[in-house]
Protein backbone atom coordinates (compact mmCIF):
# COMPACT_ATOMS: atom_id res chain seq x y z
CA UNK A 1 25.90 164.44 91.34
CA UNK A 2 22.39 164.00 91.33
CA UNK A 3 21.97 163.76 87.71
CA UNK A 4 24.87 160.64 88.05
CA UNK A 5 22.80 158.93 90.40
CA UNK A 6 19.89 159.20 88.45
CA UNK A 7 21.56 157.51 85.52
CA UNK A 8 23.00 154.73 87.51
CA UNK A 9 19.58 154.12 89.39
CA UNK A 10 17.88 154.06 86.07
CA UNK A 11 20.43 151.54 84.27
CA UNK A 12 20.13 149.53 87.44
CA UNK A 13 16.22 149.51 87.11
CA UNK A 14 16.40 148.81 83.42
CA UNK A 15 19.27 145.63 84.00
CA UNK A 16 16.91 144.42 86.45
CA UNK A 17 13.93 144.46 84.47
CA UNK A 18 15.41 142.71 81.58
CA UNK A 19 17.34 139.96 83.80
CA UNK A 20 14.12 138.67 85.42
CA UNK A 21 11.57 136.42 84.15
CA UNK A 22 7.96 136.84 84.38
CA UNK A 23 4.77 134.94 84.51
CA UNK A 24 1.27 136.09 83.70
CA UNK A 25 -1.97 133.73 83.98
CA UNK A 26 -5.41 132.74 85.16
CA UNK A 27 -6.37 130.99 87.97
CA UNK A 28 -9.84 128.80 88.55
CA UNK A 29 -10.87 126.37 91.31
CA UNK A 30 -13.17 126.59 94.17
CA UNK A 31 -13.14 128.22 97.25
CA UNK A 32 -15.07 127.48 101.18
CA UNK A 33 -14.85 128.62 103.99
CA UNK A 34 -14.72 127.52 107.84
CA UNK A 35 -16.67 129.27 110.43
CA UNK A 36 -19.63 128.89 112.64
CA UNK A 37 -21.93 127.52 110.08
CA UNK A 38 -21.66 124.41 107.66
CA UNK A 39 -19.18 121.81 107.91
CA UNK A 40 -15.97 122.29 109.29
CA UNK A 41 -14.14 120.33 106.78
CA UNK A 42 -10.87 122.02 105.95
CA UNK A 43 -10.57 121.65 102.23
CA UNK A 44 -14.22 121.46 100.74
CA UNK A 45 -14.99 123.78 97.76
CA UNK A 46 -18.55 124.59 97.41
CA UNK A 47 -17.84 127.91 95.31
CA UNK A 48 -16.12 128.58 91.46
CA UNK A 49 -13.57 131.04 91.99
CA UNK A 50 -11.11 132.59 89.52
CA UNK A 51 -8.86 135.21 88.85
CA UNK A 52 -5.48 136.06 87.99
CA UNK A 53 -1.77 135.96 88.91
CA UNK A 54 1.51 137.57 88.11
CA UNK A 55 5.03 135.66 89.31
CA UNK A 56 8.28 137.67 89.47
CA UNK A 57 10.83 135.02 89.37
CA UNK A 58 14.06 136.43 91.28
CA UNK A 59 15.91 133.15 90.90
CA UNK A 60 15.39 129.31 90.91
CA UNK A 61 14.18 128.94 94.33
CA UNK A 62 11.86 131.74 94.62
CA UNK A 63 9.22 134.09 93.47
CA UNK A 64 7.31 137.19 94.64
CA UNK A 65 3.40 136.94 93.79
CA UNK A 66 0.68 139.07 93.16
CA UNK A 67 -3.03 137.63 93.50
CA UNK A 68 -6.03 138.69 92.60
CA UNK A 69 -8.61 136.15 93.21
CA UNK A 70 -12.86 135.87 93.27
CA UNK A 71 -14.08 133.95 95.95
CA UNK A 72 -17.66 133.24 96.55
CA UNK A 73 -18.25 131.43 99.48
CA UNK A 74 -21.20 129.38 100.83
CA UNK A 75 -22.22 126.74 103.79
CA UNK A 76 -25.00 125.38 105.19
CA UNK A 77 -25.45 123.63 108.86
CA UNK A 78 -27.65 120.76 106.78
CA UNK A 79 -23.58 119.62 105.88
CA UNK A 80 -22.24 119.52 109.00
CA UNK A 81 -21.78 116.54 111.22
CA UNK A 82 -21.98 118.59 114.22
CA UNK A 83 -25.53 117.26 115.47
CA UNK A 84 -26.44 121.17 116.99
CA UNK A 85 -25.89 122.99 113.64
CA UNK A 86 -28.13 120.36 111.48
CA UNK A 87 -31.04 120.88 114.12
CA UNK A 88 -29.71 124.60 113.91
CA UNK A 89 -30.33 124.73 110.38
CA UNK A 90 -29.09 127.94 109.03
CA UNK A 91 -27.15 129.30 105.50
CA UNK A 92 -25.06 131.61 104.82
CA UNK A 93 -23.36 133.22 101.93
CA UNK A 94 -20.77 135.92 100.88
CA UNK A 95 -18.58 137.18 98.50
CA UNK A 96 -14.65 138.10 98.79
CA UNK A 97 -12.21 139.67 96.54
CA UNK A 98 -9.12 139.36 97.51
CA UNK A 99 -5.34 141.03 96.67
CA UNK A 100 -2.64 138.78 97.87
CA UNK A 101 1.10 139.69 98.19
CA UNK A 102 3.61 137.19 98.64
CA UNK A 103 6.82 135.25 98.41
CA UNK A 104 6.78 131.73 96.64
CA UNK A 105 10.05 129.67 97.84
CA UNK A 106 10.75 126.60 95.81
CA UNK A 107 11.97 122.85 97.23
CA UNK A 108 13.70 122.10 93.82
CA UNK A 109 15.47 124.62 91.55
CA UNK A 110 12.78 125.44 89.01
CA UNK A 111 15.04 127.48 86.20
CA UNK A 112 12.14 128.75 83.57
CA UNK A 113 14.77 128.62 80.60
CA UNK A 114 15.63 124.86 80.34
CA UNK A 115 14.96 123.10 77.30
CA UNK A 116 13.59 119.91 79.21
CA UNK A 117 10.31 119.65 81.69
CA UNK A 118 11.31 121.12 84.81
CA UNK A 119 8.96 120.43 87.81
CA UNK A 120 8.64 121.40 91.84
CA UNK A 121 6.86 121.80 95.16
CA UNK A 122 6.39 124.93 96.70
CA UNK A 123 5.41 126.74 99.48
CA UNK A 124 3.95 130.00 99.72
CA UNK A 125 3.01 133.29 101.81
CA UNK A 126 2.24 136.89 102.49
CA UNK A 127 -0.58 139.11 103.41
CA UNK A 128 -3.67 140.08 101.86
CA UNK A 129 -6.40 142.44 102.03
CA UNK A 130 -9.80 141.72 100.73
CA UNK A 131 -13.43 142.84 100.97
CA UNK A 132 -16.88 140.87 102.08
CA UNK A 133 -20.05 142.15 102.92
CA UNK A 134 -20.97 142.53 107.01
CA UNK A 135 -24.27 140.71 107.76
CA UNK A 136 -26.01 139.58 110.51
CA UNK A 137 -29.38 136.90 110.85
CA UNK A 138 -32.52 138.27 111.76
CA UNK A 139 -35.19 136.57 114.38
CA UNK A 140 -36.48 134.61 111.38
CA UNK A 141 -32.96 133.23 110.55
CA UNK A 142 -32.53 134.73 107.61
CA UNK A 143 -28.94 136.44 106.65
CA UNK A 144 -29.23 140.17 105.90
CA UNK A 145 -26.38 141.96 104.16
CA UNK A 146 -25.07 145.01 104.82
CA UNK A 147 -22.10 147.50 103.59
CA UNK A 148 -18.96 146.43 101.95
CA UNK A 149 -16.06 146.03 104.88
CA UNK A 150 -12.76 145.16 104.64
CA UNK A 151 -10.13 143.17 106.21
CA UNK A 152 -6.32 141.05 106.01
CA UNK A 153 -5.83 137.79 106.03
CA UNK A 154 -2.74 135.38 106.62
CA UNK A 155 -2.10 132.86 103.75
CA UNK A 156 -0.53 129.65 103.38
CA UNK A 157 -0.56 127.62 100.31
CA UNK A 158 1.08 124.52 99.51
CA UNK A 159 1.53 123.57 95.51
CA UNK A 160 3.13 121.59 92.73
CA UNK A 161 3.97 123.46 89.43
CA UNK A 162 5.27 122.06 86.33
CA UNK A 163 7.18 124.02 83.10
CA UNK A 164 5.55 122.89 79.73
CA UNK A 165 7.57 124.19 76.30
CA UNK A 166 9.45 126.55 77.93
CA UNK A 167 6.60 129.20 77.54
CA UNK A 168 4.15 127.93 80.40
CA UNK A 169 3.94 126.62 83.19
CA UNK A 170 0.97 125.07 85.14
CA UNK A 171 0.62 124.88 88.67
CA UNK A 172 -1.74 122.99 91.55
CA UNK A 173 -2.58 124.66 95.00
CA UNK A 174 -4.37 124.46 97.94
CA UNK A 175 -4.05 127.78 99.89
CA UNK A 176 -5.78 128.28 103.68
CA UNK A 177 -6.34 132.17 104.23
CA UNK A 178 -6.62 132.72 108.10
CA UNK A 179 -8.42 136.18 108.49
CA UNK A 180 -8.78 139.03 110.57
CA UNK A 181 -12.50 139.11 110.61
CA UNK A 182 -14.59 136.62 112.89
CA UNK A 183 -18.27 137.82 110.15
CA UNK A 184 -17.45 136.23 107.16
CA UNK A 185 -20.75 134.39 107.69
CA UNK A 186 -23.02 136.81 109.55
CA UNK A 187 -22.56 135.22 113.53
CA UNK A 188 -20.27 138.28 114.68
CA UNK A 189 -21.75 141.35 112.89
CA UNK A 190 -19.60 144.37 113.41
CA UNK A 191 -22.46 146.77 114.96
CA UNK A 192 -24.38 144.83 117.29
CA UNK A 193 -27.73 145.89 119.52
CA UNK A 194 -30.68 144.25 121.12
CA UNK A 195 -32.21 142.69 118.24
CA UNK A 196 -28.89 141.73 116.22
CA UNK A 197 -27.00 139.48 118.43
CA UNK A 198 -23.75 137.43 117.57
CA UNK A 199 -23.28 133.86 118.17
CA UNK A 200 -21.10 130.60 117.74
CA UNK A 201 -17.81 131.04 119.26
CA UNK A 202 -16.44 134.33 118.57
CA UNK A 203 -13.42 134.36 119.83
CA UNK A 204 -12.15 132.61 116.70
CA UNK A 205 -11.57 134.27 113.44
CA UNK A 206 -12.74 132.46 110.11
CA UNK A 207 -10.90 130.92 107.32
CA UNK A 208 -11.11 130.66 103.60
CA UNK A 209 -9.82 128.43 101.21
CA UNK A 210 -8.85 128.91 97.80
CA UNK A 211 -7.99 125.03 95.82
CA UNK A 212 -7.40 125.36 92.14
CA UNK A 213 -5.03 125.76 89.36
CA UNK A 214 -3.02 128.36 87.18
CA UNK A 215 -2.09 128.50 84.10
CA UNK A 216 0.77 131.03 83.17
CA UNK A 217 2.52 132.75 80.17
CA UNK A 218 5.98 133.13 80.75
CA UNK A 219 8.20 136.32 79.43
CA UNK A 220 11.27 138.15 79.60
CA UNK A 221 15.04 137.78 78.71
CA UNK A 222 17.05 135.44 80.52
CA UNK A 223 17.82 135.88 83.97
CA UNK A 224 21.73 136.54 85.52
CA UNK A 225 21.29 133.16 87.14
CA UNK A 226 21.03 131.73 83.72
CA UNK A 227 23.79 130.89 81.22
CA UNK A 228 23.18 132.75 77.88
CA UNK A 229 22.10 130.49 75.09
């Protein structure tokens, strides 16, 4: 019995990996964040970040994702137009890597094995778990870095993508990453004691943002939502 229901299992794993379609590629844009320092502008890269990104197409109207993305961020109060953080004058800096999980849904039906240029809006979101460095600012203002900590963030990501020659498809994306940490830039350090103090508001947790494109290889047979050709 058990060897019968490890054959079944296995010719169900093996149908379901050829009747999918996958998509491999790279990803580049820019990336900011919004905190207690710099301007609070919501989309504003400042940083190049990359990285790369696998689709799992389960049918024409969505996709599960995998992320891996580089994200250096950066802001200084000299951008703001808050009047109290130019006089304030501080910088900050830090640098996330990020794995992101999620489901893709599609507005139109966006079928990978047409013959013609197939194009859509889409929405996405999941959970993801990244790492930055805890810091804190000294009396002299200056940022000092400490260990490597790590934390989960909420994303939500609104793009266009387009299928070019059947074999790639190219995609557009802003994507706002609400996270569980309130130190990406130093004012809430996790360990804090007479002479490192938090400050801003800090009962508010800070964002990222992640605006770029993707560029993606796509492979594997054609899916059971497809008529054979």
């Amino acid at each position: 019995m058990k060897r019968k229901l490890f054959i079944i299992l296995s010719l169900l794993g093996a149908y379901a990996a050829q009747s999918q379609i996958h998509e491999l590629g790279v990803t580049v844009g820019g990336s900011n964040y919004i905190g207690d320092i710099g301007s609070t502008k919501y989309i504003n890269p400042t940083d190049m970040a990359y990285g790369f990104q696998y689709r799992w197409n389960k049918s024409p109207r969505h996709s599960w994702r995998v992320n891996y993305t580089y994200m250096p961020i950066s802001a200084k109060d000299s951008d703001s137009d808050m009047p109290f953080r130019k006089a304030r004058g501080l910088q900050t800096k830090n640098k996330i890597n990020e794995l992101m999980l999620g489901l893709e849904f599609n507005f139109f039906e966006f079928d990978l094995h047409n013959d013609w240029f197939a194009f859509t809006p889409y929405v996405h979101t999941g959970i993801a778990g990244f790492s930055y460095r805890d810091s804190y600012f000294n009396q002299y203002n200056k940022q000092i870095e400490r260990e490597t900590e790590y934390s989960l963030a909420i994303p939500i990501t609104l793009g266009v993508k387009a299928l070019i020659n059947k074999k790639l498809v190219i995609s557009a994306e802003v994507g706002a990453r609400y996270s569980f940490t309130d130190n990406l830039d130093g004012n809430n350090p996790i360990n804090p004691s007479s002479t490192i103090k938090p400050f801003g508001n800090v009962n508010t947790k800070d964002w990222y943002v992640f605006s770029g494109i993707n560029v993606s290889y796509t492979f594997g047979k054609n899916p059971c939502y497809c008529a054979p050709r």
